[in-house]
Protein backbone atom coordinates (compact mmCIF):
# COMPACT_ATOMS: atom_id res chain seq x y z
CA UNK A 1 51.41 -15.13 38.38
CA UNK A 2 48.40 -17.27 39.60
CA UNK A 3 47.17 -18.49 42.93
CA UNK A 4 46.01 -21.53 44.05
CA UNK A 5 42.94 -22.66 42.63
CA UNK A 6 41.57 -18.87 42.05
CA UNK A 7 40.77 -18.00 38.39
CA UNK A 8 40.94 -14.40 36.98
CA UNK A 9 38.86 -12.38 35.14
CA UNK A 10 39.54 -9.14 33.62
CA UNK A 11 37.25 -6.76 31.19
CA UNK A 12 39.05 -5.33 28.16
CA UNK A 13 37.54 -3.15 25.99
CA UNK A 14 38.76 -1.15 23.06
CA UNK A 15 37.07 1.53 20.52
CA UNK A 16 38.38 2.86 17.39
CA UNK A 17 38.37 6.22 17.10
CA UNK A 18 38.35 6.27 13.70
CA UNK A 19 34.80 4.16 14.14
CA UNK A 20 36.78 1.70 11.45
CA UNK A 21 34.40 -1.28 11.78
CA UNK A 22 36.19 -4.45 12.79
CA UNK A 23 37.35 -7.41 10.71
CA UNK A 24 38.50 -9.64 12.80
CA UNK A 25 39.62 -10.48 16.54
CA UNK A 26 41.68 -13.17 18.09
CA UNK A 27 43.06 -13.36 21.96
CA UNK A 28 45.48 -16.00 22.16
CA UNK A 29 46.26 -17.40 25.55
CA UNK A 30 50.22 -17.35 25.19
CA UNK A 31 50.27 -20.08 28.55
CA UNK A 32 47.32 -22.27 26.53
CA UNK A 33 46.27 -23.24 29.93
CA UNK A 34 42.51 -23.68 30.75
CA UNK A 35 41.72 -19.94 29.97
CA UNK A 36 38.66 -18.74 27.91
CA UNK A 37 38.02 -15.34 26.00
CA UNK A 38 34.45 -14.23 25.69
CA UNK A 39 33.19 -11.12 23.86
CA UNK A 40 30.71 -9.25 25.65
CA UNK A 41 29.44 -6.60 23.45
CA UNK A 42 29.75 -5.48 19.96
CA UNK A 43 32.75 -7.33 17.94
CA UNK A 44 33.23 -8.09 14.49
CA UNK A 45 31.30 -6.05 12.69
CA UNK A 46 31.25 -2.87 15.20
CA UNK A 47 33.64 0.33 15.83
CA UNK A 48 34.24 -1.74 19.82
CA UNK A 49 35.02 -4.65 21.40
CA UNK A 50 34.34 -5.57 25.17
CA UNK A 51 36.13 -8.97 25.96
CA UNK A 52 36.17 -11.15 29.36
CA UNK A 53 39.38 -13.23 29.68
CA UNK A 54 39.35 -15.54 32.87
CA UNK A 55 42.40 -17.65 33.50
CA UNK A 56 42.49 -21.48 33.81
CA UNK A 57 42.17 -22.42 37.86
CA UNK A 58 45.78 -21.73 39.32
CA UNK A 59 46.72 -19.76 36.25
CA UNK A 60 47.86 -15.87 35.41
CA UNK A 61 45.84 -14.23 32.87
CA UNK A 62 48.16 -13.98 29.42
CA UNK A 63 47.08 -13.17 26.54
CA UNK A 64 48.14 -11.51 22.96
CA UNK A 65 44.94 -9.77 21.82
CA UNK A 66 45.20 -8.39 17.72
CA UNK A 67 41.97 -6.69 16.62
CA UNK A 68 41.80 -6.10 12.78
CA UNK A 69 39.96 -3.05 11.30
């Protein structure tokens, strides 16, 4: 659920314990409102992710994050 023109953020971050290096990422916005995903730190290539999702003005944050190893 959103609020009136406010827009979320939220950090995710995730680290294999297995230190499998990453393949692949994709965070899909299940609303496909306005919303943007930006990785932070390491990513394909690494063992970790750190990812920003902010919402769309208005909007709830919803997304469907798969990270491939």
């Amino acid at each position: 659920m959103g609020f009136p023109f406010k827009k979320r953020v939220k950090e995710v971050f995730y680290s294999d314990p297995a230190m499998q290096i990453i393949r692949g990422i994709v965070a899909r916005d299940v609303e496909q409102s306005e919303a943007s995903a930006t990785i932070t730190a390491g990513g394909v290539g690494f063992s970790f992710v750190n990812l920003r999702l902010k919402s769309g003005r208005g909007s709830g944050l919803n997304y469907q994050i798969e990270i491939y190893v």
